[in-house]
Protein backbone atom coordinates (compact mmCIF):
# COMPACT_ATOMS: atom_id res chain seq x y z
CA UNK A 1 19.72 -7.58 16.90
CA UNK A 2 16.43 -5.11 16.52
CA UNK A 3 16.06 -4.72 20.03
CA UNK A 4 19.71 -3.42 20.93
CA UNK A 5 19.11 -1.30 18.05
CA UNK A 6 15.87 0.50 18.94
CA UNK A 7 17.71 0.56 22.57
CA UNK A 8 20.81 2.08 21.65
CA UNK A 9 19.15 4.11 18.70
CA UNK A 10 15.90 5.18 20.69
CA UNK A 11 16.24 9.29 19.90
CA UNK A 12 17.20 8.24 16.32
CA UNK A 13 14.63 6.31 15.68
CA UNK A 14 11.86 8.39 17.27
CA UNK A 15 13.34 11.07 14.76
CA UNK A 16 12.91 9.10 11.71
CA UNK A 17 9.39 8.25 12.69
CA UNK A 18 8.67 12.26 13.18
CA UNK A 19 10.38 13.06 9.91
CA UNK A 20 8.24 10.71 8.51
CA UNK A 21 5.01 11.42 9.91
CA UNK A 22 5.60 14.60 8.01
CA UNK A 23 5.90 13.45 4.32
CA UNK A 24 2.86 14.79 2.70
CA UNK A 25 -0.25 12.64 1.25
CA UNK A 26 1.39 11.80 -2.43
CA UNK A 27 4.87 12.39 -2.27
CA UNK A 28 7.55 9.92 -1.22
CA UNK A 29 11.22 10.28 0.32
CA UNK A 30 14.36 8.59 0.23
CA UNK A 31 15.89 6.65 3.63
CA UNK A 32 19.41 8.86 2.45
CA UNK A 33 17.08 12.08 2.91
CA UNK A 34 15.82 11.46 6.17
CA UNK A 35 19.12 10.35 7.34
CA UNK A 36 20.60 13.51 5.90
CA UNK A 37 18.27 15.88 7.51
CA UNK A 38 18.83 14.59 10.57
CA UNK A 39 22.68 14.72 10.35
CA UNK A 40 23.72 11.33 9.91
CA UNK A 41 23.68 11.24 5.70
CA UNK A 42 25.68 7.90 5.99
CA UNK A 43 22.90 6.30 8.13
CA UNK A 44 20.00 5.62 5.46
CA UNK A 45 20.38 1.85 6.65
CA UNK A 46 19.50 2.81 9.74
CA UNK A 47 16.74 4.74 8.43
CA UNK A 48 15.42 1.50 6.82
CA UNK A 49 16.14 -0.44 10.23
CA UNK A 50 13.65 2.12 12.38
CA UNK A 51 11.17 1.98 9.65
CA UNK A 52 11.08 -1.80 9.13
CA UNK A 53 7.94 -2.26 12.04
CA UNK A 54 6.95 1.41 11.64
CA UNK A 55 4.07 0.30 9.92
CA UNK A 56 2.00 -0.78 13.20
CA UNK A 57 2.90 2.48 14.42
CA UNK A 58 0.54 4.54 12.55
CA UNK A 59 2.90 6.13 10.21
CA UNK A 60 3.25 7.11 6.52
CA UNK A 61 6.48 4.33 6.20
CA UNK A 62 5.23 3.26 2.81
CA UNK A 63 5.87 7.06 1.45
CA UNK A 64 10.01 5.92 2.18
CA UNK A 65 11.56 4.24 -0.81
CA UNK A 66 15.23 3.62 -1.97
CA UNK A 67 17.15 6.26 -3.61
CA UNK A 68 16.25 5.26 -7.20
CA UNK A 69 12.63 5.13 -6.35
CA UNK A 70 12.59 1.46 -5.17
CA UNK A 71 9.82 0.04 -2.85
CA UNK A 72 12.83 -1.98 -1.10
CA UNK A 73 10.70 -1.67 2.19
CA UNK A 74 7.53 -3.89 0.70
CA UNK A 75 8.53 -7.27 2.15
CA UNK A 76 7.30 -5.10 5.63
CA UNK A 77 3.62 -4.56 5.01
CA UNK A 78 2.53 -7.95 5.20
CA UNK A 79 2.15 -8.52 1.97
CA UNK A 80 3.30 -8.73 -1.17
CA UNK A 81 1.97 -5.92 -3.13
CA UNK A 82 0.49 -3.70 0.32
CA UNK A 83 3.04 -0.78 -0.17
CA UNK A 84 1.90 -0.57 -3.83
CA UNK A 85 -1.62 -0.71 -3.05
CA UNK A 86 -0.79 2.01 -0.46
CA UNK A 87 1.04 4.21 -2.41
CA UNK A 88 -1.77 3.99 -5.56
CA UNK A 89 -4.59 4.83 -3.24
CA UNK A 90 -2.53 8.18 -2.89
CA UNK A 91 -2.57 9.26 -6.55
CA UNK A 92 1.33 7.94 -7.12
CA UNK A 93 2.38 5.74 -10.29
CA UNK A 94 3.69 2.53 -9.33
CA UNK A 95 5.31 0.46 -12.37
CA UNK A 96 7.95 -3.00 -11.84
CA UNK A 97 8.06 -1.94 -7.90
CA UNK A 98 9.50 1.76 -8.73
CA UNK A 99 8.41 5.28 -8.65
CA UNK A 100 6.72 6.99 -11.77
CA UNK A 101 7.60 10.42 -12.04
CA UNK A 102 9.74 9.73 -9.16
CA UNK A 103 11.97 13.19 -9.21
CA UNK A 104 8.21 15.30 -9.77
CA UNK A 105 6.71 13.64 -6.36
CA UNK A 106 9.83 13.30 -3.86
CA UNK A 107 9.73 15.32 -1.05
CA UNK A 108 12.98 16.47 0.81
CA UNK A 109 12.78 17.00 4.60
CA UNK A 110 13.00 20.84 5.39
């Protein structure tokens, strides 16, 4: 249930949405990244979980795609093709809802 979640996960979360707040204009991350950085590698479904309304929260969550460059999050922006758009207007290759040049424009949290 998303609301024991955020209740139970309330420092977590408010992590993830720093971490991401952080990934720079044109570069993406992984979920697995931010959860490794902040100590929990094995949590990048949580990651997903915090991120899935972080949208209305004024915060880069369309930069955060799966491991292999997937938009998995999409179905989150309101649209079908929103992330995409988002992403584009940023300079970054979108092609069959994956990363170009994926490993050149990742960012890892530091």
């Amino acid at each position: 249930d998303w609301k024991f979640m955020q209740i139970n996960n309330k420092n977590f979360f408010e992590k993830v949405f720093e971490i991401t707040a952080r990934i720079p204009y044109g570069r993406v991350t992984t979920y697995g990244a931010i959860a490794e950085f902040l100590g929990s590698a094995r949590s990048a479904r949580m990651v997903g979980w915090a991120l899935n309304n972080a949208n209305t929260l004024n915060i880069p969550a369309h930069r955060v795609v799966n491991r292999n460059g997937l938009l998995t999050g999409k179905r989150h922006f309101g649209g079908n093709n929103i992330m995409q758009q988002l992403l584009e207007s940023e300079g970054i290759k979108v092609e069959n809802d994956r990363i170009v040049n994926f490993d050149k424009i990742f960012w890892k949290p530091e």
